[in-house]
Protein backbone atom coordinates (compact mmCIF):
# COMPACT_ATOMS: atom_id res chain seq x y z
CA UNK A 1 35.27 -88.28 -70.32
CA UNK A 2 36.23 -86.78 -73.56
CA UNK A 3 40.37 -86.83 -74.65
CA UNK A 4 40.46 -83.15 -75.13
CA UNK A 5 39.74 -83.41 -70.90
CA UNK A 6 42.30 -85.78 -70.43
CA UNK A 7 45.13 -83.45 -71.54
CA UNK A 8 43.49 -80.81 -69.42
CA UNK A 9 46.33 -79.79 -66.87
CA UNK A 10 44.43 -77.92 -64.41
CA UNK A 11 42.17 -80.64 -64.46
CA UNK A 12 45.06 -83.07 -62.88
CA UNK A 13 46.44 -80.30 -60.89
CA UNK A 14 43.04 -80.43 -59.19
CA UNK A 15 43.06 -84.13 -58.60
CA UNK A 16 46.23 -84.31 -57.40
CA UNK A 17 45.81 -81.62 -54.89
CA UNK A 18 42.47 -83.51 -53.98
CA UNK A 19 43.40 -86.86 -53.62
CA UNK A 20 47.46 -85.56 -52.18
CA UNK A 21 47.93 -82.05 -50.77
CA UNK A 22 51.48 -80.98 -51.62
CA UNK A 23 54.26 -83.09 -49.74
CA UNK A 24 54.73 -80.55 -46.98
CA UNK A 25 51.75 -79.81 -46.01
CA UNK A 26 50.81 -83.86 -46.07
CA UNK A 27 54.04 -84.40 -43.98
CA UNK A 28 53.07 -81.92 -41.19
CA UNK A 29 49.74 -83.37 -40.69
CA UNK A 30 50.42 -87.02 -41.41
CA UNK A 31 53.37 -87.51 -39.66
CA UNK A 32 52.51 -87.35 -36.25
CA UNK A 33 49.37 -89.66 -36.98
CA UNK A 34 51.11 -92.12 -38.71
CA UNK A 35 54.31 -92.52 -36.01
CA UNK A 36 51.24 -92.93 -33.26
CA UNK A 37 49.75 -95.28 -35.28
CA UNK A 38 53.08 -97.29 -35.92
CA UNK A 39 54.02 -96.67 -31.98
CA UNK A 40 50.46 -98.11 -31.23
CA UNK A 41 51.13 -101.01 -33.36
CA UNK A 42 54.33 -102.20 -32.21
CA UNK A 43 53.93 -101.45 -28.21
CA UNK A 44 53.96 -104.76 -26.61
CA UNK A 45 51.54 -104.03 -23.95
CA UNK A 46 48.57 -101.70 -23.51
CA UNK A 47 49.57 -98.46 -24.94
CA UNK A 48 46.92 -95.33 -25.89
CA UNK A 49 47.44 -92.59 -28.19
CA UNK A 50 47.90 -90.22 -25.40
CA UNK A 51 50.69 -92.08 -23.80
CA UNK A 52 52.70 -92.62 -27.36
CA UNK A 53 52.13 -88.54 -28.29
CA UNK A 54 53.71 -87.78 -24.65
CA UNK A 55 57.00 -90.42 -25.48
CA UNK A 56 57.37 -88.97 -28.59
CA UNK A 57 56.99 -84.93 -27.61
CA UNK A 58 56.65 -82.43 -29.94
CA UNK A 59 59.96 -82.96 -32.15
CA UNK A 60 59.18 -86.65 -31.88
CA UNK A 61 55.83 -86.54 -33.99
CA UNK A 62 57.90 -85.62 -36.98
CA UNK A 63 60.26 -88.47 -36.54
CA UNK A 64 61.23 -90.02 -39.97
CA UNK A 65 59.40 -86.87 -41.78
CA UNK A 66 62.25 -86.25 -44.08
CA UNK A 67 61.91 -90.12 -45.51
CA UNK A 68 57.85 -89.47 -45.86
CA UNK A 69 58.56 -86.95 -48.09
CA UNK A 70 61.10 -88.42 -50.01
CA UNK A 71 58.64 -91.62 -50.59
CA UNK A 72 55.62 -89.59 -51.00
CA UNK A 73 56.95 -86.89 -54.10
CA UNK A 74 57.51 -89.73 -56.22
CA UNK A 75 54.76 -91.44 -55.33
CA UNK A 76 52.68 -88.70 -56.37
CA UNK A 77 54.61 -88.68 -59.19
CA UNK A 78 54.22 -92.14 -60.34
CA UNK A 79 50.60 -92.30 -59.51
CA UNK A 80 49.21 -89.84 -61.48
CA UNK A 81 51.60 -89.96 -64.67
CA UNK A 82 50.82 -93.76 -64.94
CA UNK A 83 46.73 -92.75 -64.65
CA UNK A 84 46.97 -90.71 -67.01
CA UNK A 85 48.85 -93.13 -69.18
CA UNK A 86 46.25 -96.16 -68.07
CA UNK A 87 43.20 -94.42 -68.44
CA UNK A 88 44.56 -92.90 -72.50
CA UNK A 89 44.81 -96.83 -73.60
CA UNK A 90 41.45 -97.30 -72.00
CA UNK A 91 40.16 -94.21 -73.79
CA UNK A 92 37.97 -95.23 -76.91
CA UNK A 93 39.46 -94.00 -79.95
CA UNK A 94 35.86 -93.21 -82.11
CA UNK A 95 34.29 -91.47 -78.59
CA UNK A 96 37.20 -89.99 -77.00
CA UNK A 97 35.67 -91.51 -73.69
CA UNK A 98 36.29 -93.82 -71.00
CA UNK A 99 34.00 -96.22 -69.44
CA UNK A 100 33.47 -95.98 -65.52
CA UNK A 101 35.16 -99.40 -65.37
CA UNK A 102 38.17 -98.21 -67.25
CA UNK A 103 38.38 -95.47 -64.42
CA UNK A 104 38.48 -97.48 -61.85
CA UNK A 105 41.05 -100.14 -63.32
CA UNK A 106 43.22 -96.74 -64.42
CA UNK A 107 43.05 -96.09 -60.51
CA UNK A 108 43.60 -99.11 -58.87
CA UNK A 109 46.83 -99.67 -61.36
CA UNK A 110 47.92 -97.22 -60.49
CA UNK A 111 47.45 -96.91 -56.98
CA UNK A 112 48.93 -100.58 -56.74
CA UNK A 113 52.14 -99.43 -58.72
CA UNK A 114 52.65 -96.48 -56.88
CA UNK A 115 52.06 -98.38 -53.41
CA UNK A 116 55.02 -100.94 -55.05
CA UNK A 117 57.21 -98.24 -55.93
CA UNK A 118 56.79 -96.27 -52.23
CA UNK A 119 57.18 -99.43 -50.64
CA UNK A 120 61.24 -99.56 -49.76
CA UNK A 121 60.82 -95.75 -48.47
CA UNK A 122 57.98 -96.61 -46.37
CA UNK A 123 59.90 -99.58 -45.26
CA UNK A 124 62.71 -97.39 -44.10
CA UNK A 125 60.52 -94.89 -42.39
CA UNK A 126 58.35 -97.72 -40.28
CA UNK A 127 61.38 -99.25 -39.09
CA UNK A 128 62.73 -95.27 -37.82
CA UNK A 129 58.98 -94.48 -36.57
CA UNK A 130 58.48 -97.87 -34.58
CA UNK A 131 58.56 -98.10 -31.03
CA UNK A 132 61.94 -98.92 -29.51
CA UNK A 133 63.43 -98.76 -32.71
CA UNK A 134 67.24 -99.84 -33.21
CA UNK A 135 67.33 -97.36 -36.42
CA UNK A 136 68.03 -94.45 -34.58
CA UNK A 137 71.44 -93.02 -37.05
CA UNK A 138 69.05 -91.61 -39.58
CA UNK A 139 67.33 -93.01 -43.22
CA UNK A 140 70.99 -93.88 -44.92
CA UNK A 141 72.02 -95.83 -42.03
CA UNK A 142 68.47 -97.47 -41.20
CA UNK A 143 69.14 -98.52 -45.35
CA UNK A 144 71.91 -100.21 -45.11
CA UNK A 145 71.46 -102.03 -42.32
CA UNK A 146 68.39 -102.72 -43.50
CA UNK A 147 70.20 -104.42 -46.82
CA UNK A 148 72.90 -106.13 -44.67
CA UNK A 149 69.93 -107.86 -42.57
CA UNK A 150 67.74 -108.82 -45.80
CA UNK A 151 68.98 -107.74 -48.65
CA UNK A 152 66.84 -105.80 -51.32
CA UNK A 153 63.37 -108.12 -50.10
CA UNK A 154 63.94 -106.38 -46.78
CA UNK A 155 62.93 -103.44 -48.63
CA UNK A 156 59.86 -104.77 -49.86
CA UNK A 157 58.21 -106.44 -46.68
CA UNK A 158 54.37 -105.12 -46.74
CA UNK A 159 54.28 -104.56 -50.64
CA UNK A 160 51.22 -106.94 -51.60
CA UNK A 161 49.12 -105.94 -48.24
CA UNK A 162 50.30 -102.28 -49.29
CA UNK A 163 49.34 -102.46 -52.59
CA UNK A 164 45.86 -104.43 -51.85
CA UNK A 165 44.87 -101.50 -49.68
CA UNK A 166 45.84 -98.32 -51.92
CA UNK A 167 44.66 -99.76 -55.51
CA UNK A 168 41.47 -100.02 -54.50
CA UNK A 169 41.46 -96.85 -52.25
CA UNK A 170 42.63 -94.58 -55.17
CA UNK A 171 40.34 -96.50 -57.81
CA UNK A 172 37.69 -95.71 -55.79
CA UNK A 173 38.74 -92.16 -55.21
CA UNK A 174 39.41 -91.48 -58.73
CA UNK A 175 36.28 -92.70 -60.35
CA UNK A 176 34.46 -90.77 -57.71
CA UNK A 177 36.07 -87.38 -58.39
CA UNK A 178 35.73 -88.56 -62.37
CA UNK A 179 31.73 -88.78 -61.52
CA UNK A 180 31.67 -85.39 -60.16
CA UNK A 181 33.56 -83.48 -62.42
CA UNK A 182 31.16 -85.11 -65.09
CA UNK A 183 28.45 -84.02 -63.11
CA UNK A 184 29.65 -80.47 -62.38
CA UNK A 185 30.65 -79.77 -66.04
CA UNK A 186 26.88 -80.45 -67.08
């Protein structure tokens, strides 16, 4: 990919709204999968996806919504500054291009300090979504007593397994788009 590409801003735009549609939109579809999936997770007998979406009702899906947005904005934010940043020092200074490996290791840096980064909001938001949760007073109070139980580690329970799963998931994703955008630019 040439440098005069990577300054492109439409060109980001694009991957940003490929790779994460704008927070809203994300939050109203993700929401209710992602409280299901938690409820699933932490029932403590046989539970199906039909059962959790009738607990929860309609008002229920979006449980915790406001703290998915406020994790995933910067997020977003983080993610795609510090690819662009990652990918320039990979850039070769004579070509003005970036190998397919330096893609993918712009990515999954990325992706793995964004996941870091997200983690203490996500933290915060599993512990409101989860079945028979005890953080029922909202994000600020499911914060501090999250603090007064662990201190700041509390917020960071999940980071590594977090991080394994969406560096390689947005390396991947990146160096794919990357490869088509070469390809359609022919």
């Amino acid at each position: 990919m040439k440098r005069k590409e990577q300054h492109n801003l439409s060109f980001y735009a694009c991957a940003n709204i490929a790779f994460h549609p704008p927070p809203s939109p994300s939050v109203t579809h993700s929401n209710p999968l992602e409280i299901v999936k938690l409820r699933l997770q932490s029932a403590n007998g046989a539970l199906t996806p039909t059962q959790a979406i009738r607990e929860l009702g309609p008002r229920g899906l979006y449980k915790g919504g406001t703290v998915t947005l406020i994790r995933d904005v910067p997020y977003n934010i983080i993610f795609f500054l510090s690819y662009i940043k990652i990918k320039e020092s990979l850039t070769n200074n004579e070509t003005g291009h970036v190998s397919r490996q330096g893609i993918l290791a712009s990515g999954v840096s990325a992706g793995m300090l964004a996941a870091f980064a997200g983690t203490p909001c996500d933290v915060v938001k599993s512990r409101i979504q989860a079945r028979n949760s005890t953080y029922t007073n909202g994000a600020l109070d499911c914060a501090k007593r999250l603090y007064r139980e662990g201190g700041v580690g509390a917020f960071f329970r999940g980071a590594l397994p977090r991080m394994a799963v969406q560096g390689p998931l947005y390396g991947i994703a990146l160096l794919s788009f990357e490869i088509q955008t070469q390809y359609l630019s022919r």
